[in-house]
Protein backbone atom coordinates (compact mmCIF):
# COMPACT_ATOMS: atom_id res chain seq x y z
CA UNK A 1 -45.78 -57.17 -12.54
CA UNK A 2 -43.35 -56.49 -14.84
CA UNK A 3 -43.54 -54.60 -18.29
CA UNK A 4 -41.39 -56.81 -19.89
CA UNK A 5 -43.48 -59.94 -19.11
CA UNK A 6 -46.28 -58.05 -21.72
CA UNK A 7 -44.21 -60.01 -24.22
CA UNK A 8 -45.18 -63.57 -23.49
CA UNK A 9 -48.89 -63.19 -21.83
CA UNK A 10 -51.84 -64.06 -23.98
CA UNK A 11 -55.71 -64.13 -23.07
CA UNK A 12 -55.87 -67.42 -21.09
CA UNK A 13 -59.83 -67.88 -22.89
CA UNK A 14 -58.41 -67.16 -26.75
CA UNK A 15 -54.94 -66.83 -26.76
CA UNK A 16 -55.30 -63.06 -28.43
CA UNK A 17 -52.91 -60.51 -27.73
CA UNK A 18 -53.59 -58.05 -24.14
CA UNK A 19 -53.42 -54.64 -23.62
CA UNK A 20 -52.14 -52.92 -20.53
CA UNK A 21 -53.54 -50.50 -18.74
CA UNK A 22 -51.28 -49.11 -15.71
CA UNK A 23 -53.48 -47.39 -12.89
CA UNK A 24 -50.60 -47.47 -10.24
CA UNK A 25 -46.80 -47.79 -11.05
CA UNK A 26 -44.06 -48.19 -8.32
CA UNK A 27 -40.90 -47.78 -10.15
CA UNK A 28 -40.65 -50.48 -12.42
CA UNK A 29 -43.23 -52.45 -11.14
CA UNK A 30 -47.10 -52.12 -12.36
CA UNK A 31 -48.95 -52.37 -8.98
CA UNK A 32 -52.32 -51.89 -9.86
CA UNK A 33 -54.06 -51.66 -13.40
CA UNK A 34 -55.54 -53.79 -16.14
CA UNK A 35 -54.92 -56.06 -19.15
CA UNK A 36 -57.50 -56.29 -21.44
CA UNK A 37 -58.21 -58.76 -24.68
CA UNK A 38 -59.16 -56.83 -27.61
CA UNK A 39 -60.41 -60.27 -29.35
CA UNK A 40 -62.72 -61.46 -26.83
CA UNK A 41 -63.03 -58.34 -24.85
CA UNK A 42 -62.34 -59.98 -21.70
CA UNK A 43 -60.33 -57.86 -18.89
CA UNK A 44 -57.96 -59.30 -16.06
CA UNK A 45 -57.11 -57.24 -13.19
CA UNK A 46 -53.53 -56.57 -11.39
CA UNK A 47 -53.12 -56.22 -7.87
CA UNK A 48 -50.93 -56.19 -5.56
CA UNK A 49 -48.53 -56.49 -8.49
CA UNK A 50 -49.96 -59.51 -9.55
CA UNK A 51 -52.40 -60.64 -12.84
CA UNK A 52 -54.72 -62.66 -12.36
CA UNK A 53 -55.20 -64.41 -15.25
CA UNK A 54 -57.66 -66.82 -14.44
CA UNK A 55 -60.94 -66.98 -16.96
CA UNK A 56 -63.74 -64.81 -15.41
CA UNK A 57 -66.08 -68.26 -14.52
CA UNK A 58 -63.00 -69.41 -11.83
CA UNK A 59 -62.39 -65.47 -9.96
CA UNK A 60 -63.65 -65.84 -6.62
């Protein structure tokens, strides 16, 4: 992921602004880490470079 795409993401549950937390950087790229919603307190995990954004009740 990107730093620069921390501009347009939003908590998919209430739209409130997410906080990045970077536990493994490769260069540009955030490999592993964490964005979390400070409205509804909700966290989404990166791997693999990737956020997955999907509400907690759909994660497999």
């Amino acid at each position: 992921m990107k730093r620069d795409l921390m501009d347009i993401l939003a908590c998919p549950v209430c739209k409130g602004d997410l906080t990045l937390t970077v536990t493994k950087e490769d260069g540009d790229e955030i490999v592993e880490g964490s964005l979390n919603c400070q409205a509804c307190n909700e966290n989404y995990p990166i791997q693999d470079a990737i956020p997955n954004l999907l509400p907690p009740s759909l994660r497999s």
